[in-house]
C-alpha atoms as a PDB file:
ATOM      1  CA  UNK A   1       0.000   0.000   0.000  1.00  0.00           C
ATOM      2  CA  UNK A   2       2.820   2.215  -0.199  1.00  0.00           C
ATOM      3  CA  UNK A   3       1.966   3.462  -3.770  1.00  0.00           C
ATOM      4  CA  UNK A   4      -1.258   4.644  -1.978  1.00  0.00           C
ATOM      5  CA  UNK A   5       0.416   6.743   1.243  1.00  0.00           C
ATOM      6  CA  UNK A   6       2.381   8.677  -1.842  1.00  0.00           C
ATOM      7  CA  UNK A   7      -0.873   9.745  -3.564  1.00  0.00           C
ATOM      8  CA  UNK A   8      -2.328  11.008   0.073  1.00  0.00           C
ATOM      9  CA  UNK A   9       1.204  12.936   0.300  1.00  0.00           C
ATOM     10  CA  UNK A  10       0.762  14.647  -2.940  1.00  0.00           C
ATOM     11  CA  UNK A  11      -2.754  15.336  -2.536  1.00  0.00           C
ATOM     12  CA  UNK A  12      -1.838  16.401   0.785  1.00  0.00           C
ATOM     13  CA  UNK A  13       0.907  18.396  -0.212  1.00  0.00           C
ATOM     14  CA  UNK A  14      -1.227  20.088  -3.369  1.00  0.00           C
ATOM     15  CA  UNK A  15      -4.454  21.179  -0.245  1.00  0.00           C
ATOM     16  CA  UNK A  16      -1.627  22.877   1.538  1.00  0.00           C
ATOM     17  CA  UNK A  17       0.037  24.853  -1.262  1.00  0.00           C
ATOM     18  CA  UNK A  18      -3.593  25.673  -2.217  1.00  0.00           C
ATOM     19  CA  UNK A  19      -4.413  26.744   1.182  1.00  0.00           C
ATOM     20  CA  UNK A  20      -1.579  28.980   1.480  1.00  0.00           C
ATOM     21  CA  UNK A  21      -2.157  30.610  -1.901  1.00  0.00           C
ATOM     22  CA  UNK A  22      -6.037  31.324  -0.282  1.00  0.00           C
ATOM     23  CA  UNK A  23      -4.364  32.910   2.629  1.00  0.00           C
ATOM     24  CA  UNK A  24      -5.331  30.197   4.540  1.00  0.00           C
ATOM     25  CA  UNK A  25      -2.232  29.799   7.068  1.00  0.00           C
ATOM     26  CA  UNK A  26      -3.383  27.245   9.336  1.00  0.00           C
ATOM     27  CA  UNK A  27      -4.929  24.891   6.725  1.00  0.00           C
ATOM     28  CA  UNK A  28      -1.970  25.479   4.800  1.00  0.00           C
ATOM     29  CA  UNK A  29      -0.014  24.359   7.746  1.00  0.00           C
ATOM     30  CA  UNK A  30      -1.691  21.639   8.798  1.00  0.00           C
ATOM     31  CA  UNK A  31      -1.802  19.529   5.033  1.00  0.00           C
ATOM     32  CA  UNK A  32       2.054  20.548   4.696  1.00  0.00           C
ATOM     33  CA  UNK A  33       2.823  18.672   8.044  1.00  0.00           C
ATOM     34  CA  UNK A  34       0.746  15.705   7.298  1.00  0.00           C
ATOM     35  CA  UNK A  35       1.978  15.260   3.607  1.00  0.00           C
ATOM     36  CA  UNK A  36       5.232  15.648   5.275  1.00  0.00           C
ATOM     37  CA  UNK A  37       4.686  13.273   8.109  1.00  0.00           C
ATOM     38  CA  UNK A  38       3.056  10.694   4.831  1.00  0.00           C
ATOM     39  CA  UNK A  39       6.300  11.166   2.937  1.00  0.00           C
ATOM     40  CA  UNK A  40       9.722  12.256   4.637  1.00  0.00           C
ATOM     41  CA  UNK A  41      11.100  13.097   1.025  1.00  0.00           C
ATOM     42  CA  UNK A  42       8.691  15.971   0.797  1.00  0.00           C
ATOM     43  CA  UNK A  43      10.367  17.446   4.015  1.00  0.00           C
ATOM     44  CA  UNK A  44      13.663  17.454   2.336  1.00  0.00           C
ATOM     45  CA  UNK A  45      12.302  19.753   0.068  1.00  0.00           C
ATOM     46  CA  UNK A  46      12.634  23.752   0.511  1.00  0.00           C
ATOM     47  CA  UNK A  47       9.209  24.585  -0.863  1.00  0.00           C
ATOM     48  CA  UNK A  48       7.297  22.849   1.463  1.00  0.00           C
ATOM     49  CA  UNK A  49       9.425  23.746   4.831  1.00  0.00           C
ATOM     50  CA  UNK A  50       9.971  27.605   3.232  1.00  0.00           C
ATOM     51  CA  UNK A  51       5.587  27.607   2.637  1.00  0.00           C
ATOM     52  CA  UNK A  52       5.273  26.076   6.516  1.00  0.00           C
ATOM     53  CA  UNK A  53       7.820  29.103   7.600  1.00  0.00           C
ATOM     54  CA  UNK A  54       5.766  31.473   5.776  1.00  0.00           C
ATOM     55  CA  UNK A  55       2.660  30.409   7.201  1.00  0.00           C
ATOM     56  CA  UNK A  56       3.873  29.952  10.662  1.00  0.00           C
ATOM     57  CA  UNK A  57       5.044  34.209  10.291  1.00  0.00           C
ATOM     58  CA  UNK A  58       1.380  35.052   8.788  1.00  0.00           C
ATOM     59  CA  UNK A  59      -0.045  33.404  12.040  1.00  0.00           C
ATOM     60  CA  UNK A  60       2.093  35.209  14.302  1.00  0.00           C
ATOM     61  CA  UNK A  61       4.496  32.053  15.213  1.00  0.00           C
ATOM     62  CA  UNK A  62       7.353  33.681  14.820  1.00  0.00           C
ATOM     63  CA  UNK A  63       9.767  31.210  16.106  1.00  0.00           C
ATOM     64  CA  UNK A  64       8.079  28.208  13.875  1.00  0.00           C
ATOM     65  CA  UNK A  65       8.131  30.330  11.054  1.00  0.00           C
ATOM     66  CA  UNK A  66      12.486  31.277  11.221  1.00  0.00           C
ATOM     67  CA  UNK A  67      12.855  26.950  12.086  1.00  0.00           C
ATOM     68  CA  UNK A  68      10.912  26.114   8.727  1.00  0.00           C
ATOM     69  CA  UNK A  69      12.838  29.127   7.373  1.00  0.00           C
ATOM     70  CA  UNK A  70      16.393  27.962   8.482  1.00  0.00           C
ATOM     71  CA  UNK A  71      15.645  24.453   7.113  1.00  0.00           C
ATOM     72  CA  UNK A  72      14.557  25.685   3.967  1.00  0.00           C
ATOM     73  CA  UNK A  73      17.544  27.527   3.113  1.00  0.00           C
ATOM     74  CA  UNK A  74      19.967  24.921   4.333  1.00  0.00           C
ATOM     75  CA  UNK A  75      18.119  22.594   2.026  1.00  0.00           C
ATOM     76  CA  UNK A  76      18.433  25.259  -1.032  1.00  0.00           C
ATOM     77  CA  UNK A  77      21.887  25.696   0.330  1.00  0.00           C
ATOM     78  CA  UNK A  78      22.743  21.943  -0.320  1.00  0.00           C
ATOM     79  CA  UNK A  79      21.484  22.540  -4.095  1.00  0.00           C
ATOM     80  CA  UNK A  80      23.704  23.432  -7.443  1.00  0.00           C
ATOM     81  CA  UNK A  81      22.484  26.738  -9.160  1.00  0.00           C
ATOM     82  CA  UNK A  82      20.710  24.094 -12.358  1.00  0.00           C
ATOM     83  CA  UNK A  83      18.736  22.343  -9.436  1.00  0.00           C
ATOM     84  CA  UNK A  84      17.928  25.843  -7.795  1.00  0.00           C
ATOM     85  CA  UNK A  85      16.674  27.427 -10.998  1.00  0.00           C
ATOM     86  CA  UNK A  86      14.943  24.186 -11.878  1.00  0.00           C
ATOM     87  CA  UNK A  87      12.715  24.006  -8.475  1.00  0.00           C
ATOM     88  CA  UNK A  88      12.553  27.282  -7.470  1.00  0.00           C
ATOM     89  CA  UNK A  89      11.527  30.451  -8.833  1.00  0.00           C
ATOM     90  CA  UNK A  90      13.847  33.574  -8.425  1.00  0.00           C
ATOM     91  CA  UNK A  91      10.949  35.532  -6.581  1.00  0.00           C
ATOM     92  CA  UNK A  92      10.318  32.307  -4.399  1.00  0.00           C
ATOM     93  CA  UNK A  93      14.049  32.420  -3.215  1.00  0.00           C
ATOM     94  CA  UNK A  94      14.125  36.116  -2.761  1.00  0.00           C
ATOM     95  CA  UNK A  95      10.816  35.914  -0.735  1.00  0.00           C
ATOM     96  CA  UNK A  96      12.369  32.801   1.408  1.00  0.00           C
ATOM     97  CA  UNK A  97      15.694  35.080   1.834  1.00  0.00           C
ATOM     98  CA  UNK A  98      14.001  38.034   2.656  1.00  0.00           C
ATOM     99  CA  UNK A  99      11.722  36.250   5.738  1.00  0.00           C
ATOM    100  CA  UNK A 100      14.698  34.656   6.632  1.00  0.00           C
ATOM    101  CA  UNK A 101      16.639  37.360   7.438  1.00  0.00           C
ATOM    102  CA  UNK A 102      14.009  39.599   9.200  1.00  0.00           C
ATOM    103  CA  UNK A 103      13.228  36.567  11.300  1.00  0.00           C
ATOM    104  CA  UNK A 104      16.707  36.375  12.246  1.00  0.00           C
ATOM    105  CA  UNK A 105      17.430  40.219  12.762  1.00  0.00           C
ATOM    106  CA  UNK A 106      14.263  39.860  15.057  1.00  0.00           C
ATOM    107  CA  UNK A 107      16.161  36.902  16.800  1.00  0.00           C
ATOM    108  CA  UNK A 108      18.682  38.849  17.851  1.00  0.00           C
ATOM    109  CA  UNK A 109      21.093  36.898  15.153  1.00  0.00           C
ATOM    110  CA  UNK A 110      22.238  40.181  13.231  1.00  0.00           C
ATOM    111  CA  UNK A 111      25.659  38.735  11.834  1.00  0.00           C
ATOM    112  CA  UNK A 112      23.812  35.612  10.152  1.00  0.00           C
ATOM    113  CA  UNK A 113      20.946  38.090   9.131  1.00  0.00           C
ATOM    114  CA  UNK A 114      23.840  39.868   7.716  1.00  0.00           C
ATOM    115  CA  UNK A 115      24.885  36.518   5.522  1.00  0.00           C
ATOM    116  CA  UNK A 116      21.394  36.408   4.434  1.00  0.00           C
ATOM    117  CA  UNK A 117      20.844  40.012   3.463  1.00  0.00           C
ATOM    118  CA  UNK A 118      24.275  39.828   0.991  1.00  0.00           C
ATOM    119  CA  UNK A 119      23.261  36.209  -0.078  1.00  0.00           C
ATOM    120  CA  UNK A 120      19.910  37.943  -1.532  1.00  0.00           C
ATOM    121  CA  UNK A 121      21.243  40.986  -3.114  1.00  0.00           C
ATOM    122  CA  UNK A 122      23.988  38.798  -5.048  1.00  0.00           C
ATOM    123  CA  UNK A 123      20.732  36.566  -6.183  1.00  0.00           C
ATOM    124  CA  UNK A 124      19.295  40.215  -6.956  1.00  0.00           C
ATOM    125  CA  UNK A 125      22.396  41.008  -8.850  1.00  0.00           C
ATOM    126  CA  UNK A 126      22.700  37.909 -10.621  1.00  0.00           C
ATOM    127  CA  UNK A 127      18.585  37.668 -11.941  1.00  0.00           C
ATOM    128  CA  UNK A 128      18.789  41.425 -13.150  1.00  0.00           C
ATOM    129  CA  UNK A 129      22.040  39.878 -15.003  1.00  0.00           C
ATOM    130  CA  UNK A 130      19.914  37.182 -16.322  1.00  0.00           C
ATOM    131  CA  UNK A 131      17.174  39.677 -17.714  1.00  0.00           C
END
């Protein structure tokens, strides 16, 4: 029955992406966790953890939302620039960059918002190159 746990991740997976494009934060939370929980590759990927930080910040969870955040951009960290370009959108990294480091900033962690804030105007730098 595994082949049907993987179709409840997906469909899990597509209600939370659809809930968070509805605004819907805590739906959007919950069906992320449990496609996660289904299917531990789906963790491993930065969309779902940087959508679960995102939500997390929209319902004032602001210590959630940097976690998910933090684990999204080591994942995209561990990525070459072809898989990066290939998963991601540049205004989905820049969005997950830019949470990332006001979460931290808020955190008190002002040297590794620091990193952040230079990581995302090289991306900047290099899209507008691109264009």
């Amino acid at each position: 029955m595994r082949w049907f746990k993987d179709i409840m991740a997906w469909v899990s997976s597509a209600r939370g992406v659809a809930n968070f494009a509805k605004r819907n934060y805590v739906d959007a939370a919950h069906w992320l966790e449990v496609a996660c929980r289904l299917d531990s590759r789906l963790a491993d990927w930065e969309v779902h953890t940087w959508i679960l930080g995102e939500s997390y910040l929209a319902m004032g969870n602001p210590d959630e939302a940097l976690k998910y955040c933090l684990e999204a951009y080591e994942q995209l960290s561990t990525r070459t620039e072809e898989e990066k370009d290939g998963q991601l959108d540049d205004e989905m990294i820049e969005s997950l960059l830019e949470t990332l480091g006001r979460l931290l900033e808020k955190a008190g962690q002002v040297e590794r918002s620091s990193e952040i804030h230079a990581d995302l105007q090289r991306r900047r730098e290099k899209t507008a190159r691109r264009r």
